[in-house]
N, C-alpha and C. Protein backbone atom coordinates (compact mmCIF):
# COMPACT_ATOMS: atom_id res chain seq x y z
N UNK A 1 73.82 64.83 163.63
CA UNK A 1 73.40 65.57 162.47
C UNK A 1 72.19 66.40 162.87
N UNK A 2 72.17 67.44 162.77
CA UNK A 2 70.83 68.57 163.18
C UNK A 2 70.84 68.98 161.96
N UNK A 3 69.53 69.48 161.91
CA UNK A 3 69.00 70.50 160.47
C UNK A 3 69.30 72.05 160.60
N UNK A 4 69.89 72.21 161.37
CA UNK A 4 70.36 73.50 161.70
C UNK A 4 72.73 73.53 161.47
N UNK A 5 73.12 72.76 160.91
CA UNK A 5 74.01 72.72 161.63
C UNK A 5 75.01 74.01 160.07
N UNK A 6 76.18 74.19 160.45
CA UNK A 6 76.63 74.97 160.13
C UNK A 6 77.76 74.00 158.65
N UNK A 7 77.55 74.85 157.77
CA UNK A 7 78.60 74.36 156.10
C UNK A 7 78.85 75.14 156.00
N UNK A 8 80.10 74.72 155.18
CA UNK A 8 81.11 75.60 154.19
C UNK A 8 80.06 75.65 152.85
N UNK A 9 80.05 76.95 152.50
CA UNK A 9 79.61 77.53 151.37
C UNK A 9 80.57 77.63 150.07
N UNK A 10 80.63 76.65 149.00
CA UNK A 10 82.15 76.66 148.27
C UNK A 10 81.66 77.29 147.02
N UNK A 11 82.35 77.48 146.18
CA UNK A 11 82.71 77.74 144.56
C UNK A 11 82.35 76.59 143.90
N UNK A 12 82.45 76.38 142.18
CA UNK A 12 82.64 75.93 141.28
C UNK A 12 84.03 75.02 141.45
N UNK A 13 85.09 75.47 142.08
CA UNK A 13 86.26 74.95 142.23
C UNK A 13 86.44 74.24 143.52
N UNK A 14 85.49 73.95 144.59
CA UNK A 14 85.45 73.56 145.66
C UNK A 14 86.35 74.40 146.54
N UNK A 15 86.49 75.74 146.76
CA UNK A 15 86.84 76.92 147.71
C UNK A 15 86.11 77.71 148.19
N UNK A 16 85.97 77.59 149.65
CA UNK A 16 85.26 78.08 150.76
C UNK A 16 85.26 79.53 150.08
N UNK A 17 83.91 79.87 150.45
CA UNK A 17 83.62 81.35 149.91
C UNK A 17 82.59 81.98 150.99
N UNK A 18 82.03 80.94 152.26
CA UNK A 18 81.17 81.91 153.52
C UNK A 18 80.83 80.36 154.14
N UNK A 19 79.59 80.56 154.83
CA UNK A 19 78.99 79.82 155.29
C UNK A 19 77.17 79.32 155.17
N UNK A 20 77.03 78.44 155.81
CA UNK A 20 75.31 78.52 154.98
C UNK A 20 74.81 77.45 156.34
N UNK A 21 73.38 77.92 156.58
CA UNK A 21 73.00 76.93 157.52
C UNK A 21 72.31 75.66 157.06
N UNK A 22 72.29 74.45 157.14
CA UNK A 22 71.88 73.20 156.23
C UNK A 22 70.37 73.26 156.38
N UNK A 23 69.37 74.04 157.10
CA UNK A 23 68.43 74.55 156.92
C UNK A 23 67.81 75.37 156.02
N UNK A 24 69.09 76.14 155.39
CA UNK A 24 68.64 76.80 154.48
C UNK A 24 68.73 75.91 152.56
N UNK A 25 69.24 74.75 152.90
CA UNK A 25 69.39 74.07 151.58
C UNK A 25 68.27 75.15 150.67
N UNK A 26 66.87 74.88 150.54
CA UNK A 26 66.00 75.33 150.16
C UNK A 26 66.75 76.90 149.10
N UNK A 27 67.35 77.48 150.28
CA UNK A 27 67.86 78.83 149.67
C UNK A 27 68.89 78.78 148.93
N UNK A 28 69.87 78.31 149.49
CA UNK A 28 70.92 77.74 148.62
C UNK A 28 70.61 76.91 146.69
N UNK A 29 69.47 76.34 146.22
CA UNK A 29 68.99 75.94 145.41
C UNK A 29 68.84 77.03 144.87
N UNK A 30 67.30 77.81 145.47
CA UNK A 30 66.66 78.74 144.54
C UNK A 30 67.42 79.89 144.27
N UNK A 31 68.71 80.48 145.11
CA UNK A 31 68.99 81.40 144.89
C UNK A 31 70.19 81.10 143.93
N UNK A 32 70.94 80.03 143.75
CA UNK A 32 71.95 79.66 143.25
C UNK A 32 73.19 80.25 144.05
N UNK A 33 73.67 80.07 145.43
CA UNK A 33 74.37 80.66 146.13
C UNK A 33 75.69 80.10 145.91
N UNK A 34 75.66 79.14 145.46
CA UNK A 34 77.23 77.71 145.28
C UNK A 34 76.79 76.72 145.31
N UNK A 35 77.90 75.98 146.23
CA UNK A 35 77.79 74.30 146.35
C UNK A 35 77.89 74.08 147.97
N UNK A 36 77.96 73.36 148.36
CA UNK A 36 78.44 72.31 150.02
C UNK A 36 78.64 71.24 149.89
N UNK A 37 79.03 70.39 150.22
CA UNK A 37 80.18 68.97 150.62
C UNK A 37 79.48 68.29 151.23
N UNK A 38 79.49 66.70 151.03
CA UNK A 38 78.78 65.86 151.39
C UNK A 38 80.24 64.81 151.21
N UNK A 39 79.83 63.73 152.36
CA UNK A 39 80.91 62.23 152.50
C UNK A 39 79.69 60.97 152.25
N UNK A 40 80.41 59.97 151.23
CA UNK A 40 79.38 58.84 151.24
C UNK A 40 80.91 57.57 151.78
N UNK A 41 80.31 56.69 152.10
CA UNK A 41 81.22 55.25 152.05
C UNK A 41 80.25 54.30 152.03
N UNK A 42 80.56 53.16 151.20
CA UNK A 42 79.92 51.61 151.44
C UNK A 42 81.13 51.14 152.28
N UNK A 43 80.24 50.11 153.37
CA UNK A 43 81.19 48.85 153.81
C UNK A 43 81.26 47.65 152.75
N UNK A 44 82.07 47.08 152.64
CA UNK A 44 82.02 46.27 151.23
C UNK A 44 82.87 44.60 152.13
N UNK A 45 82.42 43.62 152.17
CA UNK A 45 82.96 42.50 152.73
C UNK A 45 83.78 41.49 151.48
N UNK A 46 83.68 40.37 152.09
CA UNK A 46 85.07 39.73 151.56
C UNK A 46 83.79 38.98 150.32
N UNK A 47 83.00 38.84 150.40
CA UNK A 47 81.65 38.48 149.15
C UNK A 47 81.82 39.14 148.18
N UNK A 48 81.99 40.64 148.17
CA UNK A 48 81.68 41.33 147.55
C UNK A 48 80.65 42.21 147.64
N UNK A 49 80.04 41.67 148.69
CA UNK A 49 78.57 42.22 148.74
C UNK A 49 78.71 44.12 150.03
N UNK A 50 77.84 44.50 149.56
CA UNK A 50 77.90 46.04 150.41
C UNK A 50 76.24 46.04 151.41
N UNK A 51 77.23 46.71 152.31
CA UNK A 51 76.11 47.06 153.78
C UNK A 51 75.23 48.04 153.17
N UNK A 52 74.15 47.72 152.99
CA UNK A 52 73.10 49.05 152.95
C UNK A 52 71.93 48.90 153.89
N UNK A 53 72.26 50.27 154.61
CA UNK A 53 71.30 50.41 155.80
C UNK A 53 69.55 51.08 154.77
N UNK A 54 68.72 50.79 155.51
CA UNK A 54 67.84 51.67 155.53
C UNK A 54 67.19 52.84 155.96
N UNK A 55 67.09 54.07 155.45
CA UNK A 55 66.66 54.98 156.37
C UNK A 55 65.31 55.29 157.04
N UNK A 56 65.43 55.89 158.27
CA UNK A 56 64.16 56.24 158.82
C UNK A 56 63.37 56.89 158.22
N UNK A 57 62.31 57.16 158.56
CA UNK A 57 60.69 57.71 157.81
C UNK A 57 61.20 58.93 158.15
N UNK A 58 61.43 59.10 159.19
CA UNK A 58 62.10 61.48 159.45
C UNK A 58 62.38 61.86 158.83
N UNK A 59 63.71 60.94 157.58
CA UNK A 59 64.62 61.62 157.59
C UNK A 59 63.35 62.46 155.74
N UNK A 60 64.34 63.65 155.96
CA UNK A 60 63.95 64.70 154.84
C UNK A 60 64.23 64.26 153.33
N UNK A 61 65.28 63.32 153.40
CA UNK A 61 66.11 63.28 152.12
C UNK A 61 65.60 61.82 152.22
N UNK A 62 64.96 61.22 151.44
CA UNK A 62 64.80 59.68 150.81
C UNK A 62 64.34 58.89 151.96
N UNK A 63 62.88 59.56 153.11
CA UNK A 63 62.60 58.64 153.99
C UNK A 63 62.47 57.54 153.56
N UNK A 64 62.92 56.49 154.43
CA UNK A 64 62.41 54.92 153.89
C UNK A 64 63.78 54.12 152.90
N UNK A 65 64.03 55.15 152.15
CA UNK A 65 64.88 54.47 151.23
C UNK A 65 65.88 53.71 151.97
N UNK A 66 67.00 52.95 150.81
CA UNK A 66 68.01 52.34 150.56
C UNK A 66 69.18 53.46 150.66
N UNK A 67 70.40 53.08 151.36
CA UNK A 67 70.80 54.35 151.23
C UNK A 67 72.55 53.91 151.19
N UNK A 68 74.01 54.53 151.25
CA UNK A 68 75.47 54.59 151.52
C UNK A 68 75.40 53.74 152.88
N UNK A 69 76.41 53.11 152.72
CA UNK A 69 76.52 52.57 154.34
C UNK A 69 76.61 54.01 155.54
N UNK A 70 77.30 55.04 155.46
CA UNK A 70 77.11 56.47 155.67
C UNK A 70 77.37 57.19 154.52
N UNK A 71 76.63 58.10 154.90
CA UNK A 71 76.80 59.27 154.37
C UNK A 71 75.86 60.72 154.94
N UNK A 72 76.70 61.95 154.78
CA UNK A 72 76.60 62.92 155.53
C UNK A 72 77.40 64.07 155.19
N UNK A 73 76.95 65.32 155.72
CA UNK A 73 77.07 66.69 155.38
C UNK A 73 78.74 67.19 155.39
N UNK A 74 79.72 67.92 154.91
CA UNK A 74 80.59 68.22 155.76
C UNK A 74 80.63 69.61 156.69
N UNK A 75 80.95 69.00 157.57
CA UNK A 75 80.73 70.53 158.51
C UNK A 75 81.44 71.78 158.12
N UNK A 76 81.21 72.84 158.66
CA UNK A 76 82.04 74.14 158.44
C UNK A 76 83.51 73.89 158.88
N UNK A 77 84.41 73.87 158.28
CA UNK A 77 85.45 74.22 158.83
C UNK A 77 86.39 72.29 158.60
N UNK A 78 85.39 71.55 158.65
CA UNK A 78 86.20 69.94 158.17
C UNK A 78 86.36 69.86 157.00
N UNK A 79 87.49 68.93 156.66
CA UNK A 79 87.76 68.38 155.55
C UNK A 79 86.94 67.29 155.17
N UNK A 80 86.72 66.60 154.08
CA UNK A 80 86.39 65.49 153.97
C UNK A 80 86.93 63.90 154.62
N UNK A 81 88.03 63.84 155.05
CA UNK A 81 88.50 62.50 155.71
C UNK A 81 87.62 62.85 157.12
N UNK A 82 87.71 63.59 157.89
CA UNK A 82 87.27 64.01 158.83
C UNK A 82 85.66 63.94 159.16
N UNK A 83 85.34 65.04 158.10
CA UNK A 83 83.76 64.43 158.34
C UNK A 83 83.35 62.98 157.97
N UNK A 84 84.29 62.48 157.40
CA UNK A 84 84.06 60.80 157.07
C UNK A 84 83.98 60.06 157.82
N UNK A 85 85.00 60.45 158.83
CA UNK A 85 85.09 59.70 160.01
C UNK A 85 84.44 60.21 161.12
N UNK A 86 84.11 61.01 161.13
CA UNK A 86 82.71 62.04 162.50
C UNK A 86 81.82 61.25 162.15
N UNK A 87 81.20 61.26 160.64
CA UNK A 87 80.20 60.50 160.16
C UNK A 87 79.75 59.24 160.50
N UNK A 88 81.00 58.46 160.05
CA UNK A 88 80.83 57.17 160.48
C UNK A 88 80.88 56.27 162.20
N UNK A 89 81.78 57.20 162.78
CA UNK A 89 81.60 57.17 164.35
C UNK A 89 79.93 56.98 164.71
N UNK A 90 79.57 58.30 164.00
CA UNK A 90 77.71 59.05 164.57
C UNK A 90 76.84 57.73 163.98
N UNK A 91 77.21 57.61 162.65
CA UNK A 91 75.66 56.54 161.96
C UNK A 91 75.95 54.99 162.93
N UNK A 92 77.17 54.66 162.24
CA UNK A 92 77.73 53.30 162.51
C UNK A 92 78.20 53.10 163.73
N UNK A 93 78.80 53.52 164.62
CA UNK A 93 79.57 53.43 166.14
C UNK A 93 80.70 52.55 165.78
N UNK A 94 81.24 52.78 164.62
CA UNK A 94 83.12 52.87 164.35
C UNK A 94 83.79 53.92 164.41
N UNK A 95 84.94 53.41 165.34
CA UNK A 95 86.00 54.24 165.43
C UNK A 95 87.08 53.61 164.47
N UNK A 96 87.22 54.71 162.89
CA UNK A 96 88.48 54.36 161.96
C UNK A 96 89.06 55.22 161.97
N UNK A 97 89.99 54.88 161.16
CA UNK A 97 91.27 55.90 161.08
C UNK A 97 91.15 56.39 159.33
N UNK A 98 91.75 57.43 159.14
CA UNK A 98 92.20 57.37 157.41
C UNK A 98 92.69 56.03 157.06
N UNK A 99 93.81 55.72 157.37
CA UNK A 99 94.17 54.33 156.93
C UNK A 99 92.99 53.24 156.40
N UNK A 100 91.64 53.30 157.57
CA UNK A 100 91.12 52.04 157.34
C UNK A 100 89.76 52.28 155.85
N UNK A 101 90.42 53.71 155.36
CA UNK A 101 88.71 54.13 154.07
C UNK A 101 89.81 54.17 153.31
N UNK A 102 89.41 53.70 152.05
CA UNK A 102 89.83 53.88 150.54
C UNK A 102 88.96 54.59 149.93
N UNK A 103 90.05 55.78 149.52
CA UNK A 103 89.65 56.77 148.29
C UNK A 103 89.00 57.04 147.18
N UNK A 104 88.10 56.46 146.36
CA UNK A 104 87.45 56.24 145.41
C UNK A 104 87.22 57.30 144.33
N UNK A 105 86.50 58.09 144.78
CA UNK A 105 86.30 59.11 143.56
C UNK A 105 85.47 60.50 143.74
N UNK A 106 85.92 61.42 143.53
CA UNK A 106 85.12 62.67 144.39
C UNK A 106 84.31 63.07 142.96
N UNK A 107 83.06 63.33 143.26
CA UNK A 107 82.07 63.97 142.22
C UNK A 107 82.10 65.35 142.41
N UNK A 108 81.85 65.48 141.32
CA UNK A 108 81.77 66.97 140.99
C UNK A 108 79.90 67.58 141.14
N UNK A 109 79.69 68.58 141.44
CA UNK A 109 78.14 68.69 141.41
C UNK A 109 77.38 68.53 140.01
N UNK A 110 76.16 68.17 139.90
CA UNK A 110 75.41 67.70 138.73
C UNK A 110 74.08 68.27 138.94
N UNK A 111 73.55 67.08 139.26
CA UNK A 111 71.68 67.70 139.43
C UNK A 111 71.62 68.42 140.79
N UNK A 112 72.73 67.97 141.30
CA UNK A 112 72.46 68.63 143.68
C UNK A 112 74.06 69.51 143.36
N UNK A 113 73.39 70.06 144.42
CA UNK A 113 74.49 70.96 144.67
C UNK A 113 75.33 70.78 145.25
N UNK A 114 76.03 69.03 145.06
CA UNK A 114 77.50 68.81 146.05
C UNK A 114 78.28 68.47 145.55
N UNK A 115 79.62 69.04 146.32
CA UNK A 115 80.72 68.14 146.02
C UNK A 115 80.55 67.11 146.84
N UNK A 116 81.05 65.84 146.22
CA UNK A 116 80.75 64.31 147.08
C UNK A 116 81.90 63.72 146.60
N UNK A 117 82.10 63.35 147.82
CA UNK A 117 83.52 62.71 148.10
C UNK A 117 83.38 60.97 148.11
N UNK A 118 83.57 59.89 147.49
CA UNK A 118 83.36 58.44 148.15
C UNK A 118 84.53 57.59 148.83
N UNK A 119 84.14 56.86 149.71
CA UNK A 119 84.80 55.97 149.91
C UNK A 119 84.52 54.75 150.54
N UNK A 120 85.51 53.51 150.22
CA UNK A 120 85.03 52.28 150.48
C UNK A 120 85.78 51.77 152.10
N UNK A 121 85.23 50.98 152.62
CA UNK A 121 85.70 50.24 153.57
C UNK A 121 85.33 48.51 153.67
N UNK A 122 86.59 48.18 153.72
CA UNK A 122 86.64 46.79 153.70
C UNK A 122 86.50 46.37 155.26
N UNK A 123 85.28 45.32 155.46
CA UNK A 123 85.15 44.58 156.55
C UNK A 123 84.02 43.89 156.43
N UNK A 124 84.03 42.31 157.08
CA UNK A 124 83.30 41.68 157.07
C UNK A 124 82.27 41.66 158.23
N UNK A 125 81.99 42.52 159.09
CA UNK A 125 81.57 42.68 160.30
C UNK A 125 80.05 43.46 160.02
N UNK A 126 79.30 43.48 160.65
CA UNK A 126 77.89 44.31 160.65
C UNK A 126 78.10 45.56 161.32
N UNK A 127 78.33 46.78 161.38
CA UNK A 127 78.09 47.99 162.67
C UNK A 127 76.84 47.85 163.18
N UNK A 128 77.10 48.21 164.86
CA UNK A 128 75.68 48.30 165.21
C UNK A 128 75.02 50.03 164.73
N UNK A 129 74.56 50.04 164.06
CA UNK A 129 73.87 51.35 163.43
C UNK A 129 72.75 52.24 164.47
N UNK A 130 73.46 53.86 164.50
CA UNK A 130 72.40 54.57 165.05
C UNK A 130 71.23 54.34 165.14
N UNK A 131 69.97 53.91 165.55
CA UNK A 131 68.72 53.90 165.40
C UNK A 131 67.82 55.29 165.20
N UNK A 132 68.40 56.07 165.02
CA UNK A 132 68.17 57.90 164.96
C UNK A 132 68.48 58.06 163.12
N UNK A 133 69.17 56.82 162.56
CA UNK A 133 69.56 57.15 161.24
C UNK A 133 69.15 56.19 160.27
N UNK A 134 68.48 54.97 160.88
CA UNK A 134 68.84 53.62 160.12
C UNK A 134 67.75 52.63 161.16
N UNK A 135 66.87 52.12 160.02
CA UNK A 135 66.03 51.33 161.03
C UNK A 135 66.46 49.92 160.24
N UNK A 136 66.57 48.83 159.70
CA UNK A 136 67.33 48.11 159.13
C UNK A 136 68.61 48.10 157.83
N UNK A 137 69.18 47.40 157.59
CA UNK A 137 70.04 46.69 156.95
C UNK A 137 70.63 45.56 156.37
N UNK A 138 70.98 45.58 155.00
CA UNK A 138 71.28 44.02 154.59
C UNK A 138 72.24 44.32 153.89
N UNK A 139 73.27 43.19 153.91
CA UNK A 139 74.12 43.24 153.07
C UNK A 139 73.43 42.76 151.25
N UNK A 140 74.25 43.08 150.21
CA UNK A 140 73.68 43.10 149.35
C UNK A 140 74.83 43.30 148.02
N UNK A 141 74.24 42.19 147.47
CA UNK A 141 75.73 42.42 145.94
C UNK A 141 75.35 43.64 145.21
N UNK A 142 76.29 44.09 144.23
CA UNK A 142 75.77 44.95 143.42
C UNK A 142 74.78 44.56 142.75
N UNK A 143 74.53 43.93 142.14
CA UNK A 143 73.18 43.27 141.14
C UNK A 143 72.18 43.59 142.36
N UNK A 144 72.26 42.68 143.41
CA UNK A 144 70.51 43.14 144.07
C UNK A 144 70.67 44.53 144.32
N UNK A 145 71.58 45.38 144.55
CA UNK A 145 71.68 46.69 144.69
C UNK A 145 70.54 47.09 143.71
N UNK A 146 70.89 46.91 142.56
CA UNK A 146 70.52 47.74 141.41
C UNK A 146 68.75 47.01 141.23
């Protein structure tokens, strides 16, 4: 993930309409240019309970916080299964397939300017997590979630 890297610039209807550099978020806001695409997934185990990593102090968006087991930008030119799985390769160091994410529910933009796509993955296992993205993690029910 670089702060420079290259998005699809979409519509109201989620249709590519140019490109935008993820550097320029800032511009994209103030000028009201569209939307861009974002992928989230929780890992979710046989408890019930979901992986939530923590993020690093760098990061721009919610240093420190609680955060998606991944989640991440979609690139120019990917679909959402795709950057799901680029994503999750990069944070987590899994290699899945479509088969292994369930579909959940794509948001529409609200207060941010994304379309956001979710999805779940079932496994009882820990990933060993990027250290560039994620300085701890705990699994966690929904209730302590909240």
């Amino acid at each position: 993930m670089h702060d420079d890297e290259l998005l699809d610039l979409v519509n109201d209807k989620d249709e590519v309409i140019g490109t935008i550099r993820r550097s320029e978020y800032d511009k994209l806001t103030s000028e009201k240019l569209g939307y861009i695409r974002a992928v989230e997934m929780f890992i979710q185990n046989d408890e019930g309970k979901l992986w939530v990593p923590q993020r690093t102090a760098h990061k721009r968006i919610a240093p420190n916080g609680l955060d998606y087991s991944m989640g991440g930008h979609v690139s120019a030119g990917e679909d959402y299964m795709t950057s799901a799985l680029r994503e999750i390769q990069e944070e987590l160091n899994l290699d899945l397939t479509a088969s292994d994410l369930k579909f959940i529910k794509k948001f529409s933009p609200t207060d941010t300017p994304y379309f956001r796509t979710f999805y779940l993955y079932h496994s009882n296992g820990t990933p060993k997590f990027n250290p560039d993205d994620f300085v701890a993690a705990y699994w966690l029910s929904p209730h302590e979630l909240l």
